[in-house]
Protein backbone atom coordinates (compact mmCIF):
# COMPACT_ATOMS: atom_id res chain seq x y z
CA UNK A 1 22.57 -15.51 -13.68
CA UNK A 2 20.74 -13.81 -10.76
CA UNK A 3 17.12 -13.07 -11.36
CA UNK A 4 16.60 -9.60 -11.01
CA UNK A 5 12.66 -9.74 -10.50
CA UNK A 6 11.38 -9.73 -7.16
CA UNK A 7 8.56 -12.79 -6.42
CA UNK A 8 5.40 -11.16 -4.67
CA UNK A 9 5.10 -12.03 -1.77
CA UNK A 10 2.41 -15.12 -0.94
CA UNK A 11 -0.75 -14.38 0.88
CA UNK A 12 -2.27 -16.88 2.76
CA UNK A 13 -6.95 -17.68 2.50
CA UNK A 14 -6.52 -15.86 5.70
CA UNK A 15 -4.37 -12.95 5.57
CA UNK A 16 -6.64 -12.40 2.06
CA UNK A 17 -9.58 -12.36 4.13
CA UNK A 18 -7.93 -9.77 6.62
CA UNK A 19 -6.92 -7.67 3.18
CA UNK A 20 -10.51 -7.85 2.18
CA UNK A 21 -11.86 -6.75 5.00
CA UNK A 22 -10.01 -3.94 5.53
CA UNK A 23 -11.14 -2.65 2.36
CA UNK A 24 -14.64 -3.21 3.08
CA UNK A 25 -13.95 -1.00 6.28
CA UNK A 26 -11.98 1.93 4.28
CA UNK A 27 -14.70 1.94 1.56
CA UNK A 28 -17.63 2.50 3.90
CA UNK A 29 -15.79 5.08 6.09
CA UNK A 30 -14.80 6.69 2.62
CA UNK A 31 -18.39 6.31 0.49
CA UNK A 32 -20.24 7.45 4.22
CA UNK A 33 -17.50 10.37 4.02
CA UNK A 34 -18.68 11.48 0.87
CA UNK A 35 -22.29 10.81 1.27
CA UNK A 36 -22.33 13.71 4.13
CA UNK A 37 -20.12 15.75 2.22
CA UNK A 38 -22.47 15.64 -1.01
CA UNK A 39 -25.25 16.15 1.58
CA UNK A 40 -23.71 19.33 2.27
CA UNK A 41 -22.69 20.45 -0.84
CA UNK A 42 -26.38 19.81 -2.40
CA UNK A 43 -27.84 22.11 0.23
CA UNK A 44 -25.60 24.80 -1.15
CA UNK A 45 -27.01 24.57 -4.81
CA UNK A 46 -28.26 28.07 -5.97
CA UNK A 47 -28.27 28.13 -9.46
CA UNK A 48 -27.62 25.53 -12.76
CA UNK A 49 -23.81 26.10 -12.12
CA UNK A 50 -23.53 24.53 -8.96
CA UNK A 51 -25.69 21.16 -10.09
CA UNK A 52 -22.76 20.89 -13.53
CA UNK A 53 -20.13 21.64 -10.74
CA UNK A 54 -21.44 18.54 -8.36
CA UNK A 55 -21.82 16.55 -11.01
CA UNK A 56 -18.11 17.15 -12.34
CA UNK A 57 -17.32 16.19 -8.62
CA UNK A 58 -19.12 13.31 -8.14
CA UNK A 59 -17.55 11.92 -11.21
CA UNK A 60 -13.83 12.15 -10.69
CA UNK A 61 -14.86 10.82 -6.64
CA UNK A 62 -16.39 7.97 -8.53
CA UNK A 63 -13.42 7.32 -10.81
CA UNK A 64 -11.11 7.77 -7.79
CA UNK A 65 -13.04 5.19 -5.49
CA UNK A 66 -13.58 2.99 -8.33
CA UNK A 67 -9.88 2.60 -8.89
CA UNK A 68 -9.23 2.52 -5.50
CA UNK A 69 -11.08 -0.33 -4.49
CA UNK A 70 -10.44 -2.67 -6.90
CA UNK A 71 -8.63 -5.51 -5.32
CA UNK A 72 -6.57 -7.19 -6.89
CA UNK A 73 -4.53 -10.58 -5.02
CA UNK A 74 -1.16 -9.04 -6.59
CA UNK A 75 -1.59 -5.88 -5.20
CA UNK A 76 -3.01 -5.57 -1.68
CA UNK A 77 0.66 -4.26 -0.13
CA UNK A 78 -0.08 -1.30 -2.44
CA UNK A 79 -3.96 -0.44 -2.10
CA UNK A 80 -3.58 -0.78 2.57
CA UNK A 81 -0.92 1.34 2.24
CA UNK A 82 -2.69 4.05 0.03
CA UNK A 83 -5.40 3.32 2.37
CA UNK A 84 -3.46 4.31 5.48
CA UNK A 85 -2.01 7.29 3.86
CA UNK A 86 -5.20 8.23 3.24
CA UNK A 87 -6.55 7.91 6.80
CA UNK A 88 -9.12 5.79 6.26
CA UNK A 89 -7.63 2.57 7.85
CA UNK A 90 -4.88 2.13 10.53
CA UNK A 91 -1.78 -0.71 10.39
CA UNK A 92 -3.83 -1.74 14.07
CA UNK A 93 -6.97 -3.15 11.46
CA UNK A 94 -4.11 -5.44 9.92
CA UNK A 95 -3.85 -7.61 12.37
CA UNK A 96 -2.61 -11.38 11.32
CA UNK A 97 -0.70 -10.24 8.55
CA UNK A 98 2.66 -11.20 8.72
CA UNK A 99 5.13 -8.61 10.18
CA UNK A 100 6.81 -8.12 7.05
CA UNK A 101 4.09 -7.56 5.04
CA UNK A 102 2.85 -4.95 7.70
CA UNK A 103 6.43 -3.40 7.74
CA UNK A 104 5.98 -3.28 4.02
CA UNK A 105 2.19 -1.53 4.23
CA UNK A 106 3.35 0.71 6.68
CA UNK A 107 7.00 1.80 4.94
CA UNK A 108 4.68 2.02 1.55
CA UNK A 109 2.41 4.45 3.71
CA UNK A 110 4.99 6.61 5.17
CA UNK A 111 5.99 7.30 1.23
């Protein structure tokens, strides 16, 4: 009987460390992103509206980055590749991953 479940792929102290720092790259390019962009939308408050509005915003970002960032060892493949997708890291910042796992981030990012 074959098993039909795929093993995850094994990820070495170092290539976890390389993972981990790429998210610590992504998440300050992404939270410094949105720290200018709230800058700019709180200069445009004019009335009670627009405070409920950013607030709304700033909520669902937080959810979203949240979520985003939580790493997980079974799931880096998944996270870089949303990452890359996303533009806020490059398959260059992977460097000393294996090549299949970076064939796998970047196929997962072309998706």
């Amino acid at each position: 009987m074959l098993d039909m479940q795929q093993k995850a792929p094994q990820w070495s102290e170092t290539e976890k460390q390389i993972a981990r720092e790429a998210l610590n790259k992504a998440y300050t390019r992404e939270t410094e992103a949105l720290i200018a962009e709230i800058s700019q939308k709180a200069s445009q408050i004019s009335e009670i509206n627009d405070i409920w509005a950013l607030n709304d915003y700033l909520n669902a970002r937080r959810y979203d980055i949240d979520g985003k960032y939580d790493y997980r060892d079974s799931t880096p493949v998944f996270v870089l590749a949303k990452l890359i997708k996303e533009g806020w890291l490059s398959t260059d910042e992977l460097a000393g991953l294996t090549p299949d796992k970076k064939a796998k981030v970047a196929a997962l990012a072309r998706m």
